[in-house]
PDB file of N, CA and C in Angstrom:
ATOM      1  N   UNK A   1     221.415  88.944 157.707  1.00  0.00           N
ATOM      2  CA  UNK A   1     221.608  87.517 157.631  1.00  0.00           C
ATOM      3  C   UNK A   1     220.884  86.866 158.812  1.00  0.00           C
ATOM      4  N   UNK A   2     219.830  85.846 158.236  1.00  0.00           N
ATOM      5  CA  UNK A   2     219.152  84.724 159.545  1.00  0.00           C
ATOM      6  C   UNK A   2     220.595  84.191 160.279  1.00  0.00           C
ATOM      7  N   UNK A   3     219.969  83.470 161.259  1.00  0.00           N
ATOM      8  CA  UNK A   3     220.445  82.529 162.009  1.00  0.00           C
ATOM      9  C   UNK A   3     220.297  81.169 161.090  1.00  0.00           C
ATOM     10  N   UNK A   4     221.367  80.866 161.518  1.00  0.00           N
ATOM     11  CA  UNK A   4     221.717  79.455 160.769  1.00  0.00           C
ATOM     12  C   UNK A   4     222.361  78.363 161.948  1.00  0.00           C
ATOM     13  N   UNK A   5     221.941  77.129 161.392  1.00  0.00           N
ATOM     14  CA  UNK A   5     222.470  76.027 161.977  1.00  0.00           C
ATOM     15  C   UNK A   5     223.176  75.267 161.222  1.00  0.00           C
ATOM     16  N   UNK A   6     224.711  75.240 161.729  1.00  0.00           N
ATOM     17  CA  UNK A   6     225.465  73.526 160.473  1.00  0.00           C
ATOM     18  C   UNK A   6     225.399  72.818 161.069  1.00  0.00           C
ATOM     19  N   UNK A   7     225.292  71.824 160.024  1.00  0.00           N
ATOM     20  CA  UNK A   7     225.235  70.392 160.484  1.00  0.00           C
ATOM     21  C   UNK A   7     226.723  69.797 159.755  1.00  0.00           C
ATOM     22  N   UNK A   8     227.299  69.418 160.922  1.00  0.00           N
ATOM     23  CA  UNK A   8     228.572  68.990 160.970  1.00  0.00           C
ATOM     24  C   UNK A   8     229.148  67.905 159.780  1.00  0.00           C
ATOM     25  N   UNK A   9     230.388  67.845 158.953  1.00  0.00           N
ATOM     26  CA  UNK A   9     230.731  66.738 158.428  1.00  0.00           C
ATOM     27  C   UNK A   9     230.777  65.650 158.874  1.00  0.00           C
ATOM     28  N   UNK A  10     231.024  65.552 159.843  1.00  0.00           N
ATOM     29  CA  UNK A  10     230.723  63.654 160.686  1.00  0.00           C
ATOM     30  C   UNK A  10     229.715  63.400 160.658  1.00  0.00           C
ATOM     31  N   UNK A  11     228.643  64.278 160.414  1.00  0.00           N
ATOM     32  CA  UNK A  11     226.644  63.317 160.502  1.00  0.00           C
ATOM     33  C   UNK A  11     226.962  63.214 158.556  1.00  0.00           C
ATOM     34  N   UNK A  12     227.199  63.971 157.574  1.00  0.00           N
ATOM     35  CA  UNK A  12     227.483  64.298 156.567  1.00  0.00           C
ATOM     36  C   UNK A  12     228.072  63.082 155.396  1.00  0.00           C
ATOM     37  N   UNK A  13     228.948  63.031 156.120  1.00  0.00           N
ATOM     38  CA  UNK A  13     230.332  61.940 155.582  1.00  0.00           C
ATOM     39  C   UNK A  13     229.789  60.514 155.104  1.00  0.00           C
ATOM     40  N   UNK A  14     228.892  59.897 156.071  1.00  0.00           N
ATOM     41  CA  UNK A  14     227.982  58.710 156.222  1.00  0.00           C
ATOM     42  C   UNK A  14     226.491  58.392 155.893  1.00  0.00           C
ATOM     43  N   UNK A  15     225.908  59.763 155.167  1.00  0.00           N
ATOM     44  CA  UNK A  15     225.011  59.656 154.965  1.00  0.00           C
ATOM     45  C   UNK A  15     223.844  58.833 154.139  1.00  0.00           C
ATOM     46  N   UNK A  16     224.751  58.107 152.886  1.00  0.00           N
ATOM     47  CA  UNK A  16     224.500  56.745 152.343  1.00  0.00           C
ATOM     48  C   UNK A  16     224.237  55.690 153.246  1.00  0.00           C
ATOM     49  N   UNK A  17     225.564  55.530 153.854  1.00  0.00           N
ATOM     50  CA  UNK A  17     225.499  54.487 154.599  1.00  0.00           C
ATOM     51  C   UNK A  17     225.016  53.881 155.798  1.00  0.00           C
ATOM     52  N   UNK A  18     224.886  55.139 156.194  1.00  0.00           N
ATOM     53  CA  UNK A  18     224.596  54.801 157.803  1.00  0.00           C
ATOM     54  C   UNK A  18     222.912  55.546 158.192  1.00  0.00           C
ATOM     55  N   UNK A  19     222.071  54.250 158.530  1.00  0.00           N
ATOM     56  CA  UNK A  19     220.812  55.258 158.565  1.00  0.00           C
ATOM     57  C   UNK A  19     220.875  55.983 159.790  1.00  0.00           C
ATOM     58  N   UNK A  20     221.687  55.450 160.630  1.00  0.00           N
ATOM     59  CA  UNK A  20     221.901  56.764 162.151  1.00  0.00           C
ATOM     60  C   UNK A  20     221.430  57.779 161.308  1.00  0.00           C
ATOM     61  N   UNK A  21     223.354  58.113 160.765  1.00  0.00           N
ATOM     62  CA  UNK A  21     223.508  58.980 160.773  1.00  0.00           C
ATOM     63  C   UNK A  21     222.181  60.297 159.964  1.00  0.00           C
ATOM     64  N   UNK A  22     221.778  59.367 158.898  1.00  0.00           N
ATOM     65  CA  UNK A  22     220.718  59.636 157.792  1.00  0.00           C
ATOM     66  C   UNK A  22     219.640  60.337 158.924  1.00  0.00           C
ATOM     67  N   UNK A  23     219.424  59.646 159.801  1.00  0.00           N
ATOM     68  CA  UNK A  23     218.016  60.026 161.181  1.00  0.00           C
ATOM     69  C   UNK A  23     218.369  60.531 161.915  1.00  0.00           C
ATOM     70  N   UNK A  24     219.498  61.238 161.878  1.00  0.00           N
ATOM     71  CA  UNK A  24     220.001  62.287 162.737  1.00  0.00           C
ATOM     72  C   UNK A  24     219.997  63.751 161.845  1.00  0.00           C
ATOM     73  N   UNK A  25     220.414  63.919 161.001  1.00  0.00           N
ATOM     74  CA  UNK A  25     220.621  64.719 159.679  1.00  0.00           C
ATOM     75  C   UNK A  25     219.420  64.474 159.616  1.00  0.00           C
ATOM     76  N   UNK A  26     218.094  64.253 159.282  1.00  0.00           N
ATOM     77  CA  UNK A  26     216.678  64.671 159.002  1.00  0.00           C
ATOM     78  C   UNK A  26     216.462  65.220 160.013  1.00  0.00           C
ATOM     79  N   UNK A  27     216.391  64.819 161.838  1.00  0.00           N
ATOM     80  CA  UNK A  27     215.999  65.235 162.490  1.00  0.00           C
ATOM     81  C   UNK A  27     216.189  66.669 163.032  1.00  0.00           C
ATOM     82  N   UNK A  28     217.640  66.829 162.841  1.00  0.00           N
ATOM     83  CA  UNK A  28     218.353  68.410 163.043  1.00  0.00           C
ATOM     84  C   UNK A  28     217.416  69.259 161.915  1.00  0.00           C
ATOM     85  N   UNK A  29     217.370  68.865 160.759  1.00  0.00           N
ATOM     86  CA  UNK A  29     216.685  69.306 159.590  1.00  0.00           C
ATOM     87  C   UNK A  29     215.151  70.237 159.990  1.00  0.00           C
ATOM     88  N   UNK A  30     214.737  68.819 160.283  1.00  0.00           N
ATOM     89  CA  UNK A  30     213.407  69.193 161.165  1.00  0.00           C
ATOM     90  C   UNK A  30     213.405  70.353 162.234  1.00  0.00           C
ATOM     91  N   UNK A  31     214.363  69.599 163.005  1.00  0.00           N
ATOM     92  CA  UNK A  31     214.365  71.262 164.398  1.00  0.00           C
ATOM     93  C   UNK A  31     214.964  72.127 164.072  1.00  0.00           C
ATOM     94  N   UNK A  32     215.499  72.163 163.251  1.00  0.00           N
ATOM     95  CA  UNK A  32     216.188  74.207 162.582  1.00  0.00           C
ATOM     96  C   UNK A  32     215.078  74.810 162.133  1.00  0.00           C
ATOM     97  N   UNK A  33     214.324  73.742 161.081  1.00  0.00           N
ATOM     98  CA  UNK A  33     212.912  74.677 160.295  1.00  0.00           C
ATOM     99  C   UNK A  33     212.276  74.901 161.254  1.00  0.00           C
ATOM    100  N   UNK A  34     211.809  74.124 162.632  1.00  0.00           N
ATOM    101  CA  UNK A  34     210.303  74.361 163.341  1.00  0.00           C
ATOM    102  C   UNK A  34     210.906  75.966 164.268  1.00  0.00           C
ATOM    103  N   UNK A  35     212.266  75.849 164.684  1.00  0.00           N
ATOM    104  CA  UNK A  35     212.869  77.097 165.518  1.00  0.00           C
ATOM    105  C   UNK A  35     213.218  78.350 164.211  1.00  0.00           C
ATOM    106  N   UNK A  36     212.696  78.065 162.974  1.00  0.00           N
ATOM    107  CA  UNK A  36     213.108  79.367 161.908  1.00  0.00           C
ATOM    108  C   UNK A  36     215.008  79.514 161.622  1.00  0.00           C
ATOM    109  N   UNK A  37     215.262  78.336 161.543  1.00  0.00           N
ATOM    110  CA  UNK A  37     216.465  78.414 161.438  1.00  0.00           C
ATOM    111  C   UNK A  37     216.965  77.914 160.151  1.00  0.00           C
ATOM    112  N   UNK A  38     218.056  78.238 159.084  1.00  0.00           N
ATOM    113  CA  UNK A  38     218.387  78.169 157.821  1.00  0.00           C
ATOM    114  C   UNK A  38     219.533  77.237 158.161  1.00  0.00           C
ATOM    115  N   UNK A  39     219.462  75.990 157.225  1.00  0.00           N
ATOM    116  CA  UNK A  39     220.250  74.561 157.321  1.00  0.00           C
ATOM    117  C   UNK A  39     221.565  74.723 156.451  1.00  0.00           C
ATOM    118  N   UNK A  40     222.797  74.904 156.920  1.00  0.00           N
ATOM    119  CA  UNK A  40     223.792  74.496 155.989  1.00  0.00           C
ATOM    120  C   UNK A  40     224.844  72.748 156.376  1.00  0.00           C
ATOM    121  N   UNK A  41     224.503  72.761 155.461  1.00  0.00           N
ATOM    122  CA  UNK A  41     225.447  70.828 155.948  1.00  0.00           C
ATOM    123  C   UNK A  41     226.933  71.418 155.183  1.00  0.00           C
ATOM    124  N   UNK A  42     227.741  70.963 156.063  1.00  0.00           N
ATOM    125  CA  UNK A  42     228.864  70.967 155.956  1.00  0.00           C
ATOM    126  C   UNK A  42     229.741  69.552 155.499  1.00  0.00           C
ATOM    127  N   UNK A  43     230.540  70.041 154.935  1.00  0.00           N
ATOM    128  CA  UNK A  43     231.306  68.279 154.344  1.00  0.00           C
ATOM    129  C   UNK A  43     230.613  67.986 153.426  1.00  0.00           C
ATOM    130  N   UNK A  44     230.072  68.578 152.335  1.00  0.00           N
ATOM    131  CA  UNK A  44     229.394  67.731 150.972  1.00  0.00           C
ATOM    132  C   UNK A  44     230.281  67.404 149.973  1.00  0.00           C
ATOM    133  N   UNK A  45     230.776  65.899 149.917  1.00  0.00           N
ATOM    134  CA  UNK A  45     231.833  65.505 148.457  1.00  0.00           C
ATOM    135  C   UNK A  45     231.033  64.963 147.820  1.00  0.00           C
ATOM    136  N   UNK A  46     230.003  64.315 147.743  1.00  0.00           N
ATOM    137  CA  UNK A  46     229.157  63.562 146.708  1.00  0.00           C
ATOM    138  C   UNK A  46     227.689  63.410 146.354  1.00  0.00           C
ATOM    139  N   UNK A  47     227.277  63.172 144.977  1.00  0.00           N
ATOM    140  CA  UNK A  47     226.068  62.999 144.747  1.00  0.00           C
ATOM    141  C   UNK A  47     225.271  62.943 145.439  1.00  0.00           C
ATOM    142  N   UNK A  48     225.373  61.864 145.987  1.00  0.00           N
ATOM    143  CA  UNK A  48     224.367  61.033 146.901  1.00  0.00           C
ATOM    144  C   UNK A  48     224.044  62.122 148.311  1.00  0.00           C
ATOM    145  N   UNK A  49     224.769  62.284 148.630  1.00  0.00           N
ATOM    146  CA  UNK A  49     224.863  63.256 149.659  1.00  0.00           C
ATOM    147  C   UNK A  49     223.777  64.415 149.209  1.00  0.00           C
ATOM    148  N   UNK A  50     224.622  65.347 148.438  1.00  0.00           N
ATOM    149  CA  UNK A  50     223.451  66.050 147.937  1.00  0.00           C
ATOM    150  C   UNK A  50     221.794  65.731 147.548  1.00  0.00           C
ATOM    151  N   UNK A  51     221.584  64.823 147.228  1.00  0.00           N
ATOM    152  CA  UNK A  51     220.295  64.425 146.716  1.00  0.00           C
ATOM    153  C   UNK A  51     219.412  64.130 148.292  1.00  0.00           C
ATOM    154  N   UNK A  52     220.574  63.023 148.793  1.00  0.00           N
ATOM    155  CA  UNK A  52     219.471  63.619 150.480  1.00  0.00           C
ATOM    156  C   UNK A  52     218.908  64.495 151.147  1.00  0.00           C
ATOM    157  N   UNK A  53     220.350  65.671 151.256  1.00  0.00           N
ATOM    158  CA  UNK A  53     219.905  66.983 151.936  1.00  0.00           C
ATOM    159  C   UNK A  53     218.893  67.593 151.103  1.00  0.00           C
ATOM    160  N   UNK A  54     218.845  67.746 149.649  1.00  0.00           N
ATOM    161  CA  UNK A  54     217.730  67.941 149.040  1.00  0.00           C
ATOM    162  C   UNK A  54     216.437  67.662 149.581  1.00  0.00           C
ATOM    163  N   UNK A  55     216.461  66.510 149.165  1.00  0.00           N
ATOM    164  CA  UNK A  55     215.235  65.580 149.598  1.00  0.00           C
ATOM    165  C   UNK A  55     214.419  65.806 150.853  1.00  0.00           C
ATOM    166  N   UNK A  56     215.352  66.034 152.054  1.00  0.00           N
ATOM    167  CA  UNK A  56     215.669  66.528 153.612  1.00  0.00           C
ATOM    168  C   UNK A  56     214.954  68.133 153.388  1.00  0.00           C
ATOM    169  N   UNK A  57     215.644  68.662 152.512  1.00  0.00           N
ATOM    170  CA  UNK A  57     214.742  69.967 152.750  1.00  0.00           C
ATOM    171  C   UNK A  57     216.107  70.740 153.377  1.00  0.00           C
ATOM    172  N   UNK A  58     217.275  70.735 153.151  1.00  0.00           N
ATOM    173  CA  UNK A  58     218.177  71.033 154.192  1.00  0.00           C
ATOM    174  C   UNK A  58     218.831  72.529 152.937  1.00  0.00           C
ATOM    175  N   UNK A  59     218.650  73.619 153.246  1.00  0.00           N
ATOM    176  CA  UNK A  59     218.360  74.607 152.012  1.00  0.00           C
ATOM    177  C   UNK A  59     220.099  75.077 151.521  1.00  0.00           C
ATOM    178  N   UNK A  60     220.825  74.919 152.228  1.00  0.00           N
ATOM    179  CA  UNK A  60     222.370  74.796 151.660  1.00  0.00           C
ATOM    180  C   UNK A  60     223.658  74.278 152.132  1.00  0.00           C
ATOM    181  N   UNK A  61     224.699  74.071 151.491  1.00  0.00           N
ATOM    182  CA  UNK A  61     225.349  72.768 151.541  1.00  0.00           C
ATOM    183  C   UNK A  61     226.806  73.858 151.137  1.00  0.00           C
ATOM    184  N   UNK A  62     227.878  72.962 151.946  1.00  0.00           N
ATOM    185  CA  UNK A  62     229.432  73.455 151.152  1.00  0.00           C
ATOM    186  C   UNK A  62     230.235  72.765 151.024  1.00  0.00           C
ATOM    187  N   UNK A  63     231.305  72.293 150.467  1.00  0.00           N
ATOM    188  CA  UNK A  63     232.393  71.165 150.485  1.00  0.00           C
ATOM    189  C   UNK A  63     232.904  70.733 149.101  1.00  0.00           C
ATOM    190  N   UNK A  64     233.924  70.276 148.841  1.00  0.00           N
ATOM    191  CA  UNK A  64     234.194  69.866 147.665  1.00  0.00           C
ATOM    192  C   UNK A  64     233.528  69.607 146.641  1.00  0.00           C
ATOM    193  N   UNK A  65     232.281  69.174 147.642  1.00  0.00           N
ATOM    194  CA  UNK A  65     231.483  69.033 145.768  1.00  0.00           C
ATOM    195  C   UNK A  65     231.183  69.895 144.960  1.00  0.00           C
ATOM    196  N   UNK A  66     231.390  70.947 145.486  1.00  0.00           N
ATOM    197  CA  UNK A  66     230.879  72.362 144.892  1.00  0.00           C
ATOM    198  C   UNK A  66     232.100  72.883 144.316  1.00  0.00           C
ATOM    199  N   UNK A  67     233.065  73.273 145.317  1.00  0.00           N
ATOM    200  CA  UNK A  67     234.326  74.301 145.373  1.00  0.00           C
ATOM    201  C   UNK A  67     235.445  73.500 146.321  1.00  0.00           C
ATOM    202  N   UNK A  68     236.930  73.487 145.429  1.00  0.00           N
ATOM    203  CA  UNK A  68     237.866  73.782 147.032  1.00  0.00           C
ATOM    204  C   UNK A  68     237.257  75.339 147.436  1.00  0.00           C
ATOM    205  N   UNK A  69     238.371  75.165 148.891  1.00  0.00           N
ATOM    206  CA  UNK A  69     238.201  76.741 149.218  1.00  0.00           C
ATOM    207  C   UNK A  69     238.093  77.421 148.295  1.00  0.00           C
ATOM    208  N   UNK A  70     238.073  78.558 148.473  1.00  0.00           N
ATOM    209  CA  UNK A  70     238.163  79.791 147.599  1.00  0.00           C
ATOM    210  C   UNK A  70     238.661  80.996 148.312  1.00  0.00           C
ATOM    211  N   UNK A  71     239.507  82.068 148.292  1.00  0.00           N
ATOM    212  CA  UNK A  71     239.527  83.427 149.141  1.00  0.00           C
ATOM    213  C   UNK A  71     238.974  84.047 148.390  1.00  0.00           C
ATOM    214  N   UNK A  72     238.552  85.149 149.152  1.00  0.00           N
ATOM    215  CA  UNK A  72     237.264  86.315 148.968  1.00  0.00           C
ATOM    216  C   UNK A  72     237.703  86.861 147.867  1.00  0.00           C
ATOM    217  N   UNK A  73     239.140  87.121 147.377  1.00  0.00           N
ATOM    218  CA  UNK A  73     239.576  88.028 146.437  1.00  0.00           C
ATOM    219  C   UNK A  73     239.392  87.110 144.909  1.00  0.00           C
ATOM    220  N   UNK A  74     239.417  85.693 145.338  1.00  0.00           N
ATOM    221  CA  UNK A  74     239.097  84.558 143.634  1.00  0.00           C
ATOM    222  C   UNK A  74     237.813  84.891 143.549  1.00  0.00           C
ATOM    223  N   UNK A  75     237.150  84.820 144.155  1.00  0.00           N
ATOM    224  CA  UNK A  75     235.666  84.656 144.034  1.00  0.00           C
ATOM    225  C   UNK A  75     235.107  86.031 143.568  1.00  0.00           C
ATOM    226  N   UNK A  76     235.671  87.627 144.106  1.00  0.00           N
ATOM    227  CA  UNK A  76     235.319  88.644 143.576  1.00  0.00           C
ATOM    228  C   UNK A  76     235.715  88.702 142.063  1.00  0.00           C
ATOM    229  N   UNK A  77     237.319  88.002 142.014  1.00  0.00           N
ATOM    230  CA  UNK A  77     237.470  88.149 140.017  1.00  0.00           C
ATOM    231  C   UNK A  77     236.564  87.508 139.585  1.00  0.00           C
ATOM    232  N   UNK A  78     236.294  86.255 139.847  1.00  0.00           N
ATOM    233  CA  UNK A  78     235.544  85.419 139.114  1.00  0.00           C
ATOM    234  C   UNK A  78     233.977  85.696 138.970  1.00  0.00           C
ATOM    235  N   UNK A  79     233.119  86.902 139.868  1.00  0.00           N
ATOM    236  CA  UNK A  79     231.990  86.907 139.498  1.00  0.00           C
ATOM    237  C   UNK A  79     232.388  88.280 138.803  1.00  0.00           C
ATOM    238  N   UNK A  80     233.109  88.917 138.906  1.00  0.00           N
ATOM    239  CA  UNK A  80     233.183  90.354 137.598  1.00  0.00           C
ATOM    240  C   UNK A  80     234.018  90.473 136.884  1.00  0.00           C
ATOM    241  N   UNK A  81     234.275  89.073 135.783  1.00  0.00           N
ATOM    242  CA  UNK A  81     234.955  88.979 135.046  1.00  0.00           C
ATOM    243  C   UNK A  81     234.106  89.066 133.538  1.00  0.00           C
TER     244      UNK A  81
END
């Protein structure tokens, strides 16, 4: 497994709204790829959200929009079922 960098739910949460936050979240984006580092954003509940980090180039994402939690033992039935 690479090295990875998250990018926190508080840059995350606001990302519609707030171009800070939006130019902060590209910029981290930017310096993980130039140091070889693999992007996960943390806190993803919505569309919009997703379609940025997309857009951003930001290569994976976790949070409600996807999954609640899950423990290791749901997730093993559920892929060898």
């Amino acid at each position: 497994m690479g090295r990875r960098l998250k990018i926190d739910r508080s840059f995350v949460r606001e990302l519609e709204n707030s171009q800070k936050d939006a130019a902060i979240t590209r910029t981290i984006i930017h310096l993980a790829h130039q140091l070889g580092l693999e992007v996960v954003a943390e806190g993803v509940e919505e569309q919009g959200q997703v379609k940025f980090l997309q857009s951003a180039r930001c290569q994976k994402a976790q949070g409600y929009f996807f999954s609640r939690p899950v423990l290791a033992e749901e997730v093993e039935m559920q892929l060898f079922v």
